[in-house]
Protein backbone atom coordinates (compact mmCIF):
# COMPACT_ATOMS: atom_id res chain seq x y z
CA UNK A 1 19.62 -14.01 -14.54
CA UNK A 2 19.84 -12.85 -10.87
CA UNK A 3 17.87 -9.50 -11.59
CA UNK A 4 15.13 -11.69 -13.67
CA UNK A 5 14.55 -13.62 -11.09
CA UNK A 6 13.97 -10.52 -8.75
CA UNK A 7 11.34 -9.55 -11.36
CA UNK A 8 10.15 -13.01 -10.74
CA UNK A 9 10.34 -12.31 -7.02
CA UNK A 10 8.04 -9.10 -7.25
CA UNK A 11 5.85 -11.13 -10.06
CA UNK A 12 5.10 -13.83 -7.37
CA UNK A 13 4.60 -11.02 -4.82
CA UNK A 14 1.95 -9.04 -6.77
CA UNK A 15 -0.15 -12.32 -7.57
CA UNK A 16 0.31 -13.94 -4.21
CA UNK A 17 -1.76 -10.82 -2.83
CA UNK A 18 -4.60 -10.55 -5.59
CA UNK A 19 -6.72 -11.07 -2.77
CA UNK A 20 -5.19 -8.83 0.12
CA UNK A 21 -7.42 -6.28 1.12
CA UNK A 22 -5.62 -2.54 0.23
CA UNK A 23 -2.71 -3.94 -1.39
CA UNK A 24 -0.84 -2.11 -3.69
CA UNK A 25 1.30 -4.25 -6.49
CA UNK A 26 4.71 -3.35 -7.57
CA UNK A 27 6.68 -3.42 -10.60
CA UNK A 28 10.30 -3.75 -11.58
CA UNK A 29 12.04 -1.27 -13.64
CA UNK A 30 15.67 -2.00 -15.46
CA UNK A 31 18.36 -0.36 -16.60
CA UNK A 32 20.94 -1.47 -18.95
CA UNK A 33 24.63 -1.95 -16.68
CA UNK A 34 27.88 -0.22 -17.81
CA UNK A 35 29.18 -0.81 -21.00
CA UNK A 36 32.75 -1.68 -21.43
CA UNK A 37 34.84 0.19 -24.02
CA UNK A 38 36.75 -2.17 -26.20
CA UNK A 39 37.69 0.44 -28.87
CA UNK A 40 36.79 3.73 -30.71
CA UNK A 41 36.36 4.71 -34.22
CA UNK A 42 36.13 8.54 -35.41
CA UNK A 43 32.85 8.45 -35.12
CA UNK A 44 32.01 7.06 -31.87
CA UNK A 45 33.68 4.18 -29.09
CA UNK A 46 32.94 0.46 -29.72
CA UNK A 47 31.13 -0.77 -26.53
CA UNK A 48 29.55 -4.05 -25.07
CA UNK A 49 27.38 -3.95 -22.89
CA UNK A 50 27.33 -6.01 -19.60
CA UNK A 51 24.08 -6.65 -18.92
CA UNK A 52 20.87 -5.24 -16.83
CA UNK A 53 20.62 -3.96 -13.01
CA UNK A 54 17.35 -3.50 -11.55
CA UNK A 55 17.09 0.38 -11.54
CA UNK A 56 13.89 0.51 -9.25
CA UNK A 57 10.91 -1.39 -7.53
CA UNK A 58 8.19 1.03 -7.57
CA UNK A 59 4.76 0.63 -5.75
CA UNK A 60 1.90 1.74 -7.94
CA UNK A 61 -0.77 3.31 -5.75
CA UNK A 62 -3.84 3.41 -8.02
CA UNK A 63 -7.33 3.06 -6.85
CA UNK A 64 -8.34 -0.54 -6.28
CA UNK A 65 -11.57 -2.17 -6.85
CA UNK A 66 -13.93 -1.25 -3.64
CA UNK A 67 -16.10 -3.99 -2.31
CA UNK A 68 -18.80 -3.70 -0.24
CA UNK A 69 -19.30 -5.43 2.38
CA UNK A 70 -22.05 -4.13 4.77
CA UNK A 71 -20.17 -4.35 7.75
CA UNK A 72 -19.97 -0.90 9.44
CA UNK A 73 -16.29 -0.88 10.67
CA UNK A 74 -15.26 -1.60 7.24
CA UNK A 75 -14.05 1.53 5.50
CA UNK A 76 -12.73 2.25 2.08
CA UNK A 77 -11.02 5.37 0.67
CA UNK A 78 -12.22 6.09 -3.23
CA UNK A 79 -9.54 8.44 -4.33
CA UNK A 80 -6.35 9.67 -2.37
CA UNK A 81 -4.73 9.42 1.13
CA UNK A 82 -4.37 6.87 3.35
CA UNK A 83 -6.10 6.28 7.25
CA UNK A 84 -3.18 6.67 9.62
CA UNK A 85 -3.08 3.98 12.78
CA UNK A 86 -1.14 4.11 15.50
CA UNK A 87 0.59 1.59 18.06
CA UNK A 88 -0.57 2.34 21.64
CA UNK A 89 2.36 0.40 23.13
CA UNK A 90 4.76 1.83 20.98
CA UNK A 91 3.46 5.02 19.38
CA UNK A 92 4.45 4.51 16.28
CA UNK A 93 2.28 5.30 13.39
CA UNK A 94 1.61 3.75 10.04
CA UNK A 95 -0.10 4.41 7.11
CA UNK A 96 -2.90 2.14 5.78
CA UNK A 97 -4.93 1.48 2.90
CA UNK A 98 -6.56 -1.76 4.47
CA UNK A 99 -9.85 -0.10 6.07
CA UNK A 100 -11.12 -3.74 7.48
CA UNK A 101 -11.83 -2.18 10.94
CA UNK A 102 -13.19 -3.54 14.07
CA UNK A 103 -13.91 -2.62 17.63
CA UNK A 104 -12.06 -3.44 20.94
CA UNK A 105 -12.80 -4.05 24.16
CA UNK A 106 -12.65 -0.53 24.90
CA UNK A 107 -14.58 0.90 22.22
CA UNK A 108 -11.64 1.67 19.85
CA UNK A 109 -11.60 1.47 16.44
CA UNK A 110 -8.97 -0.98 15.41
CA UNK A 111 -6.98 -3.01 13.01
CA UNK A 112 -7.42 -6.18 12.88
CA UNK A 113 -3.89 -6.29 15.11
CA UNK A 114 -5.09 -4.06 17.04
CA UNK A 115 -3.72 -0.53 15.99
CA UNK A 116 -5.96 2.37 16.94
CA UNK A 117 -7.57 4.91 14.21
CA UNK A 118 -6.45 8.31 13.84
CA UNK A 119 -8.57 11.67 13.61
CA UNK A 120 -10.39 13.79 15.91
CA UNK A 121 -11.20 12.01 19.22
CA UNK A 122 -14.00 14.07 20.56
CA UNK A 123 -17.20 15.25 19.84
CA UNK A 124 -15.89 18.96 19.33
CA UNK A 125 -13.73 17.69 16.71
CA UNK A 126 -11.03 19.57 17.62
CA UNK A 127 -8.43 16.92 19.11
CA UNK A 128 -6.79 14.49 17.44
CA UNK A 129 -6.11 11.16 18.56
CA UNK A 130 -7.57 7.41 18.81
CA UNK A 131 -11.25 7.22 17.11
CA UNK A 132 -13.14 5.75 19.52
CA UNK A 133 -17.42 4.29 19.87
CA UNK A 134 -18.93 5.69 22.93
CA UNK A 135 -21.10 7.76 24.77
CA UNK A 136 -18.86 10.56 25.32
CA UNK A 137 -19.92 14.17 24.48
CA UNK A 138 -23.37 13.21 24.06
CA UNK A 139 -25.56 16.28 24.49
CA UNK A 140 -27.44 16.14 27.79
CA UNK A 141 -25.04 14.47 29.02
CA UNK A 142 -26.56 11.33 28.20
CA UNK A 143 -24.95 8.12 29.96
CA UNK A 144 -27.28 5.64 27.30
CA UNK A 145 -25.41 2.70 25.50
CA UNK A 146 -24.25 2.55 22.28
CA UNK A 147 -26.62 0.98 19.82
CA UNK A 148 -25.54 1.97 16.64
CA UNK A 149 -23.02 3.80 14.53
CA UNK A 150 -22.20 4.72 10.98
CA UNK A 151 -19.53 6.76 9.19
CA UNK A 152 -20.14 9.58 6.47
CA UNK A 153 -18.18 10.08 3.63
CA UNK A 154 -16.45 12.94 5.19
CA UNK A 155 -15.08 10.00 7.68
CA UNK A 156 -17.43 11.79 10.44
CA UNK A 157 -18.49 9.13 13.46
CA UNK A 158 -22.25 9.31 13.82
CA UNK A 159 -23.45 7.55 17.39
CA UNK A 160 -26.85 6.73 18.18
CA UNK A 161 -27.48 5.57 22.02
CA UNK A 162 -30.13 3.44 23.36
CA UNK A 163 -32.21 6.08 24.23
CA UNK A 164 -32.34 8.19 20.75
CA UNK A 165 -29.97 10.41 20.99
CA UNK A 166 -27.48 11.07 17.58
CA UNK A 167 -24.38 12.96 17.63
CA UNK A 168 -21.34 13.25 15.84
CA UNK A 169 -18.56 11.24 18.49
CA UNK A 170 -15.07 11.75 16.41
CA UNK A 171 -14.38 11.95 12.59
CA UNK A 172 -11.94 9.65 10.74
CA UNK A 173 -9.39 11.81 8.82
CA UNK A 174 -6.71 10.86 6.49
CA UNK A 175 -3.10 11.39 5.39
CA UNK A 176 -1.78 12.39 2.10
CA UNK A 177 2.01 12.08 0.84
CA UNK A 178 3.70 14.17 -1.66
CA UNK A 179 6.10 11.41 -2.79
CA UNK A 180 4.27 7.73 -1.69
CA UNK A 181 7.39 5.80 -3.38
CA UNK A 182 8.89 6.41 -0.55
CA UNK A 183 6.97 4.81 2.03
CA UNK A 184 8.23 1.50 3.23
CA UNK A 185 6.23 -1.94 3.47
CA UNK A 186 6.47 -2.99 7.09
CA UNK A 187 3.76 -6.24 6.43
CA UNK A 188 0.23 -6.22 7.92
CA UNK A 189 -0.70 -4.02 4.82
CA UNK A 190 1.17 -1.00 6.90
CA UNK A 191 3.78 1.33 5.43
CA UNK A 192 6.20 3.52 7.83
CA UNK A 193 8.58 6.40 7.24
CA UNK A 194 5.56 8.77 6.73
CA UNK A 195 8.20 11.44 7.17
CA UNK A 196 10.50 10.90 4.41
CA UNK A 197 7.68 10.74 2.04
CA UNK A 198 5.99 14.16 2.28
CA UNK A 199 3.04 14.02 4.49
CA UNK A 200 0.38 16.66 4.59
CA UNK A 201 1.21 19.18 8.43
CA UNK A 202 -1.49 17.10 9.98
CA UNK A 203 -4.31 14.55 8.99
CA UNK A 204 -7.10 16.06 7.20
CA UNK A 205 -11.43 15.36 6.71
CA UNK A 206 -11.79 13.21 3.96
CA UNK A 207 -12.74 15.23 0.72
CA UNK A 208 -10.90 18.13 1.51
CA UNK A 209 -7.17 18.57 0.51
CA UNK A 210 -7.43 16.26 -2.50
CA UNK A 211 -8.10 13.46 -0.10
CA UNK A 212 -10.72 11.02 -1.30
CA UNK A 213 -13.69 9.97 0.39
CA UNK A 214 -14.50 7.51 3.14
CA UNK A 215 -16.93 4.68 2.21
CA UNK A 216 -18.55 2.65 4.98
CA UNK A 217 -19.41 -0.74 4.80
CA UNK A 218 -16.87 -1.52 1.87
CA UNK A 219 -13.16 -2.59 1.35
CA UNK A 220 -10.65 -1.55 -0.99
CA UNK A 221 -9.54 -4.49 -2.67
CA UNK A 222 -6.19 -5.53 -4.11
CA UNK A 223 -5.18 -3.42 -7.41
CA UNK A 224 -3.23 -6.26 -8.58
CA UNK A 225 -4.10 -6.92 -12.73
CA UNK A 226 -3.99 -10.91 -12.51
CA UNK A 227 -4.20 -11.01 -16.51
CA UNK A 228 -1.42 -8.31 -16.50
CA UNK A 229 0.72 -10.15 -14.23
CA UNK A 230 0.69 -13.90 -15.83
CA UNK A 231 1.35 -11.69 -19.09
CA UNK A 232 4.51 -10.28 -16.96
CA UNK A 233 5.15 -13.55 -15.84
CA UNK A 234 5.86 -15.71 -19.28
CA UNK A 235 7.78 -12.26 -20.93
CA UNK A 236 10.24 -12.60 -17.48
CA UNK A 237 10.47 -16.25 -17.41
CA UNK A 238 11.74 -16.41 -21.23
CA UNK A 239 14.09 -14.06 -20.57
CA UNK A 240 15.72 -15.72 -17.95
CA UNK A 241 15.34 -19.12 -19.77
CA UNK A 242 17.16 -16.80 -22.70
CA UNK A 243 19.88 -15.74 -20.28
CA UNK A 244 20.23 -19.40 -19.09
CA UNK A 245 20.19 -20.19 -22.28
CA UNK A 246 23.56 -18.12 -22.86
CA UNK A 247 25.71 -19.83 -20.50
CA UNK A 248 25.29 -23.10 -21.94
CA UNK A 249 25.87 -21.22 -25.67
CA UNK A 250 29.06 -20.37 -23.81
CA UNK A 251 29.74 -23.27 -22.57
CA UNK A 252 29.80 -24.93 -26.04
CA UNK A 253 31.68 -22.62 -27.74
CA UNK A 254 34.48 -23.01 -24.91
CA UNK A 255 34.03 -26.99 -25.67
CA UNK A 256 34.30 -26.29 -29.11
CA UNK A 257 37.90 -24.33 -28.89
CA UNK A 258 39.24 -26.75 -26.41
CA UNK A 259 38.78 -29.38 -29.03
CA UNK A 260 40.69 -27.63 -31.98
CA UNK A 261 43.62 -28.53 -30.04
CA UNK A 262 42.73 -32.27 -30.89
């Protein structure tokens, strides 16, 4: 009963975020528990079983419907990898599939918390760090505002200024893992231990690497199957009402022995 209801648990989980942008719905995968040896035959030992463990909880990273949305800070990855963002108080980095962008104060390209993008920072592309909107590295040296900006497929940064001038500002890149099961879900649609699970050397252009590409103006929506999962649902719940159902079998039968002594 205890590892039904976990499959409950992850059940709720998966439908609760049908609408969470770049959310990735789980499963749960059992195993039958150790069987206890009440006897042998010459052919083979007479064992009961003792029930079910949960043998694993496993994320399933396929593609998501993408969505768009029009608004240029929104990105979406069709096909592999994930953006990377990083905490400029803390460092630490995380790995995304959420691509519902905006910009801060400062010109950053941000989560909606306020993580910064990773990729090349300047115009040379040559230095990775925080994506950011501005006028730096503008040929001429041009000191004209920002007015516009889009992002290519290949996750490249494309400024125009006030006064005409285009150039390419920074490029979006993207992260790939060899073994994704083993990132962990910290919330905010963020996964950490990057490490552990395999990670390319270093963040790569979109379409290169067997990274997918970057989509602007669109979100990758939850992959959760809502049809799949109410189907999950009613198979889970009858087997725990089954299992339920066996303790008060139990409970009977231990009624009805009591009573032969009447």
């Amino acid at each position: 009963m205890r590892q039904f209801q976990q499959g409950l648990d992850v059940i709720g989980n998966n439908i609760a975020n049908v609408n969470t942008t770049g959310f990735k719905g789980a499963r749960v995968t059992f195993e039958d528990a150790l069987s206890q040896t009440v006897g042998s035959t010459a052919e083979a030992p007479m064992q009961v079983g003792t029930g079910v463990n949960t043998s694993a909880i496993t994320n399933l990273f396929r593609q998501g419907v993408i969505s768009q949305t029009g608004n240029t800070t929104d990105l979406a990855i069709s096909g592999d990898g994930f953006f990377v963002v990083r905490d400029a108080v803390s460092d630490q980095s995380y790995a995304t599939r959420d691509g519902a962008f905006q910009l801060d104060s400062q010109g950053y390209l941000v989560t909606s918390r306020g993580l910064r993008v990773q990729g090349f920072a300047d115009a040379a592309l040559s230095s990775r760090g925080d994506v950011r909107i501005d006028n730096t590295g503008a040929p001429g040296g041009s000191t004209a505002a920002v007015k516009s900006f889009t992002v290519d497929t290949q996750g490249r940064v494309i400024v125009q200024l006030e006064d005409g001038t285009t150039f390419t500002r920074g490029q979006v890149l993207l992260q790939r893992f060899v073994s994704p099961q083993a990132l962990t879900k910290e919330g905010n649609n963020l996964y950490s231990g990057l490490a552990s699970a395999g990670p390319l050397a270093q963040t790569e252009a979109p379409g290169t690497n067997g990274l997918g590409a970057v989509l602007s103006g669109a979100l990758e929506m939850s992959n959760v199957d809502l049809a799949a999962e109410f189907s999950s649902m009613i198979t889970t719940q009858r087997a725990f009402q089954a299992s339920a159902r066996l303790i008060t079998t139990s409970d009977e039968i231990l009624m009805e022995l009591i009573n032969l002594k009447r």
